[in-house]
Protein backbone atom coordinates (compact mmCIF):
# COMPACT_ATOMS: atom_id res chain seq x y z
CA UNK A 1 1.95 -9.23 -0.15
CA UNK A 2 1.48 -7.81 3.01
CA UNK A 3 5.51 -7.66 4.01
CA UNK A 4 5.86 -6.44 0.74
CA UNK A 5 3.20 -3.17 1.41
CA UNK A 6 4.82 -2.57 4.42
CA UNK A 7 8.58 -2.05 3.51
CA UNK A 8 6.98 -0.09 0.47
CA UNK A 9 5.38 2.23 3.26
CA UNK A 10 8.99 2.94 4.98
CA UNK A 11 10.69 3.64 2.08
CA UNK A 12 8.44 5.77 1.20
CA UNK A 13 7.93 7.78 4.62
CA UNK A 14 11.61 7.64 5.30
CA UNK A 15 12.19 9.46 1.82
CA UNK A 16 9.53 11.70 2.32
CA UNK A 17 10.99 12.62 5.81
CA UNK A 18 15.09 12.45 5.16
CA UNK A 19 13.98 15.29 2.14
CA UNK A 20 11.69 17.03 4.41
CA UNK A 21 14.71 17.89 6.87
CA UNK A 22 17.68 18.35 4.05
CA UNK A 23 15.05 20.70 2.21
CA UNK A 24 14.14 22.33 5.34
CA UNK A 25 18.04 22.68 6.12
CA UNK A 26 19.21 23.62 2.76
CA UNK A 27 16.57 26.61 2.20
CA UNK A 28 16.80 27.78 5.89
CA UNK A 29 21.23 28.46 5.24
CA UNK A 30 20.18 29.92 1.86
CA UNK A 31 16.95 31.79 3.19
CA UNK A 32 15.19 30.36 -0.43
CA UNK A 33 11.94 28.47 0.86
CA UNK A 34 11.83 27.90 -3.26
CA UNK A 35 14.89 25.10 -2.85
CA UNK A 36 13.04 23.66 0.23
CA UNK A 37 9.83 22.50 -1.81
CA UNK A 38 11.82 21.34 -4.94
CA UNK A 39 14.16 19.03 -2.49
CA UNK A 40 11.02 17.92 -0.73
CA UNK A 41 8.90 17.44 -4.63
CA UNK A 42 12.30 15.52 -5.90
CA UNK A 43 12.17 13.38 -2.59
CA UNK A 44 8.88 12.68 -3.63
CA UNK A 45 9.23 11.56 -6.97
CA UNK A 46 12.25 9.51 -5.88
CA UNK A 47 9.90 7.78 -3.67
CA UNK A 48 7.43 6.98 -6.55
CA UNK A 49 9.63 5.60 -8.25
CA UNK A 50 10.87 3.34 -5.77
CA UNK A 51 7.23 2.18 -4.28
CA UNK A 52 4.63 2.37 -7.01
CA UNK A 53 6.22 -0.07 -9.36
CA UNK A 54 5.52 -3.78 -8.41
CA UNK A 55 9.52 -3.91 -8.15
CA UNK A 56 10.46 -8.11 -6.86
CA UNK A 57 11.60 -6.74 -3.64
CA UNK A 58 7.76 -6.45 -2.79
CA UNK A 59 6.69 -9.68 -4.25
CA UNK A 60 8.56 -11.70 -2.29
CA UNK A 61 6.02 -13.58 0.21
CA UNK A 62 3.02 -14.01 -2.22
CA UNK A 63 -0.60 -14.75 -0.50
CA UNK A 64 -1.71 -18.38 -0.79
CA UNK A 65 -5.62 -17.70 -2.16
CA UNK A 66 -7.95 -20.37 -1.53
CA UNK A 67 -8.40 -22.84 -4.61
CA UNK A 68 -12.00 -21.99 -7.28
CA UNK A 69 -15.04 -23.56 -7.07
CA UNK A 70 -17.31 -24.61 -9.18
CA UNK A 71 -20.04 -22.26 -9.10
CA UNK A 72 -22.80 -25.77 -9.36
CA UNK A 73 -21.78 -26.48 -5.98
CA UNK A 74 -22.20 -23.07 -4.18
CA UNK A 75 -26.08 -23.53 -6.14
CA UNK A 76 -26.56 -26.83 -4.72
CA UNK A 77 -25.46 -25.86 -1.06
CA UNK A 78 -27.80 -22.95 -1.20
CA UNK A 79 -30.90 -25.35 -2.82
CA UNK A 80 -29.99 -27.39 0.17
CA UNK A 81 -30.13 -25.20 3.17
CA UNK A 82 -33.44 -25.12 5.23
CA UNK A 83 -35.13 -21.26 5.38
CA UNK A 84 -34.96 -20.16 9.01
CA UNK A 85 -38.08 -19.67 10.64
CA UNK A 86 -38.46 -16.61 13.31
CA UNK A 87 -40.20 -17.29 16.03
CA UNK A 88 -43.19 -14.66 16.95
CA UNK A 89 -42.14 -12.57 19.83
């Protein structure tokens, strides 16, 4: 669902960011930009795992699809219809 696609997108982006500034932080006081990208890549995979699974959190307000239809009665509707004519300019 859609509500469910969009709280999936803030999790995600607020993980994403919250890492971004502890990683930044943490390698600035210990001058190692190596700690900075694994706190951002474990933020990352955090995040995965929190968003790409179809957890029930997401699923809560399912979409209400329109019900099938025969496919005879999309054929007769078509056999039905007049051809438009275009008018010479």
């Amino acid at each position: 669902d859609y509500k469910g696609q969009k709280l999936a997108e803030q999790i995600f982006q607020g993980i994403i960011l919250v890492s971004a500034v502890i990683g930044f932080i943490y390698g600035y006081i210990t001058e190692q930009f190596g700690w900075t990208v694994y706190i951002v890549m474990a933020g990352f995979a955090l995040s995965c795992l929190l968003t790409l699974p179809p957890w029930p959190m997401y699923r809560r307000n399912p979409l209400k699809w329109l019900p099938v239809q025969e496919s005879g009665s999309e054929e007769k509707k078509a056999a039905d219809r007049k051809p438009k004519r275009h008018s010479k300019s």
